[in-house]
N, C-alpha and C. Protein backbone atom coordinates (compact mmCIF):
# COMPACT_ATOMS: atom_id res chain seq x y z
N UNK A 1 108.45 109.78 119.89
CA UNK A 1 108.56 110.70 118.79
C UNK A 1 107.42 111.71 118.80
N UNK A 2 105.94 111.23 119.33
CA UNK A 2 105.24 112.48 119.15
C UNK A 2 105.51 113.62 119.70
N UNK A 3 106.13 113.10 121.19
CA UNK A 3 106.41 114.27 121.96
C UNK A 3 107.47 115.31 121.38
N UNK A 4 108.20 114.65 120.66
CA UNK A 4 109.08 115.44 119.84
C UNK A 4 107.96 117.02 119.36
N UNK A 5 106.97 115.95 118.20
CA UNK A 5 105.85 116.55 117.28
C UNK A 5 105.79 117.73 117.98
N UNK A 6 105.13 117.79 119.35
CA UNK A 6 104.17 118.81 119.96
C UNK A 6 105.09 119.69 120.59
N UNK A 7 106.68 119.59 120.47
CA UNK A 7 107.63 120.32 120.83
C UNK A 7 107.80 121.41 120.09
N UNK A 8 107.95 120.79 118.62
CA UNK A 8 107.99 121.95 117.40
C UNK A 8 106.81 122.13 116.80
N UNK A 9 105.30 121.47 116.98
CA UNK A 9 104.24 122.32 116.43
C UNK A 9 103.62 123.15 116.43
N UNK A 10 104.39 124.31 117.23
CA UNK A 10 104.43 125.91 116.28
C UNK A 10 104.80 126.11 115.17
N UNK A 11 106.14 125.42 114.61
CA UNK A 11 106.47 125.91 113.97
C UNK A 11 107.95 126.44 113.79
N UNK A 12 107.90 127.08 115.05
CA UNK A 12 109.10 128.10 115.37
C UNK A 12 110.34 127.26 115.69
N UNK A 13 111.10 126.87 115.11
CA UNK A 13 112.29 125.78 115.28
C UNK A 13 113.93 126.31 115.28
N UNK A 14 114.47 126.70 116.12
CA UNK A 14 115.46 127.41 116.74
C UNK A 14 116.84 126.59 116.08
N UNK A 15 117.78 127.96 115.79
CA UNK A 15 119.02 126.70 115.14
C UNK A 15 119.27 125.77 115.99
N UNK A 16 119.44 126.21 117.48
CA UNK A 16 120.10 125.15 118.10
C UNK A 16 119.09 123.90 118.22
N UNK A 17 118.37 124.05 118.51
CA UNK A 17 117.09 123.08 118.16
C UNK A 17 117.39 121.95 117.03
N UNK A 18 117.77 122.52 116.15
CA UNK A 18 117.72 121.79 114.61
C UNK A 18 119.52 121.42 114.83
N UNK A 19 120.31 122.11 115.50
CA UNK A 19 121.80 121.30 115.74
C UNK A 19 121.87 120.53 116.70
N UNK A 20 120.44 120.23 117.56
CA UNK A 20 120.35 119.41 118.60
C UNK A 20 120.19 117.93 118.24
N UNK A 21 119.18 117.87 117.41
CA UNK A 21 118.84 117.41 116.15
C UNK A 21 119.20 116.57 115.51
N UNK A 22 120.33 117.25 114.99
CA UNK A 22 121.33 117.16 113.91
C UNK A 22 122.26 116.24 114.64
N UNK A 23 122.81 116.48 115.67
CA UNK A 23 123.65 115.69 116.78
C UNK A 23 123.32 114.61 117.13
N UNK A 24 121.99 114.48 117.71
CA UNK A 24 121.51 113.34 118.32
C UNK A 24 121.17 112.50 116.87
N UNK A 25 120.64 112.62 115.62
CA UNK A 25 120.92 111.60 114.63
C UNK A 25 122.34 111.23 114.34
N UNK A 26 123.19 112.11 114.52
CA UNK A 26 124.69 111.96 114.24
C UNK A 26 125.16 110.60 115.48
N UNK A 27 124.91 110.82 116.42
CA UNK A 27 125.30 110.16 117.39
C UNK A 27 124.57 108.78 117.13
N UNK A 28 123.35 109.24 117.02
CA UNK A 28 122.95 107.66 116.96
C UNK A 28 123.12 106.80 115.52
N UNK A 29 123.63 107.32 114.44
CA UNK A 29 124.24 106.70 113.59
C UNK A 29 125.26 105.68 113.93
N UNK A 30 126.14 106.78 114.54
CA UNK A 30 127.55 105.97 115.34
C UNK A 30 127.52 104.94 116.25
N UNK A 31 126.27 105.07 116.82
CA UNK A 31 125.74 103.86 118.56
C UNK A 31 125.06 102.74 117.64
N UNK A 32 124.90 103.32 116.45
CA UNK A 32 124.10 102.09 115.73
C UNK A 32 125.32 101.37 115.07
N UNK A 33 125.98 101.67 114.61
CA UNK A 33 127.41 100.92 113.88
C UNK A 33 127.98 100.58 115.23
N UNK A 34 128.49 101.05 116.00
CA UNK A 34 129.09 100.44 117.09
C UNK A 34 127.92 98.79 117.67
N UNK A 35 126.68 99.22 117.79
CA UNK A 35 126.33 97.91 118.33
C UNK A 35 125.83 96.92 117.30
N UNK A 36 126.21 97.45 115.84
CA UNK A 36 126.33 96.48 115.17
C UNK A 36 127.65 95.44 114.92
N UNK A 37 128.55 96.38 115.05
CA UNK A 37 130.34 95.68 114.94
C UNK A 37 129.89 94.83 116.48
N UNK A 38 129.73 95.48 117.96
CA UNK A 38 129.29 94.34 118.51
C UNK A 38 128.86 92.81 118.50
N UNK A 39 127.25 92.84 117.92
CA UNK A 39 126.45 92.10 117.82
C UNK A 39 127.30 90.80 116.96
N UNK A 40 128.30 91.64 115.71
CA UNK A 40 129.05 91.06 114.95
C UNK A 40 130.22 89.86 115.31
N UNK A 41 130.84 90.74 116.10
CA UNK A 41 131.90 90.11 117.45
C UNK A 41 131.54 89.05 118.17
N UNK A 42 130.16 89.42 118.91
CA UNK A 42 129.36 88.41 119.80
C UNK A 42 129.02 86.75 119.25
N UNK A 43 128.59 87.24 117.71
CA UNK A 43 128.40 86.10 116.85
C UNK A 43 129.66 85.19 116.42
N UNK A 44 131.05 85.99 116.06
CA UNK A 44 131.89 85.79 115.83
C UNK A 44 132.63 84.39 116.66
N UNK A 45 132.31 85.01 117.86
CA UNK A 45 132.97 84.66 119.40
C UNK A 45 131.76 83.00 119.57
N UNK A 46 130.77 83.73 118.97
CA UNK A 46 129.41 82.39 119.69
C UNK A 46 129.44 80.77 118.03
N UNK A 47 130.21 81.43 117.40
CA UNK A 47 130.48 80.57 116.11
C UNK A 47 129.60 80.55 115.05
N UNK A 48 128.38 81.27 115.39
CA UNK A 48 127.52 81.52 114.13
C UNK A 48 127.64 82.39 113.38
């Protein structure tokens, strides 16, 4: 994440930048529910 920091500490933060952003939290919302319904399944399957 810092490297993120020192990417935008100018300042100067470009739309696409901020829809890049915007995407990659979007996405990883979704990768996070998906490997939770997983993890869910796995347990399901393992009887706990």
């Amino acid at each position: 994440m810092a490297e993120w920091r020192k990417v935008f500490a100018d300042g100067k933060i470009s739309k696409s930048e901020l829809d890049f952003l915007q995407e990659l939290k979007s996405n990883a919302k979704t990768s996070v529910q998906k490997l939770d319904d997983l993890i869910k399944d796995c347990e399901k399957a393992q009887g706990t």
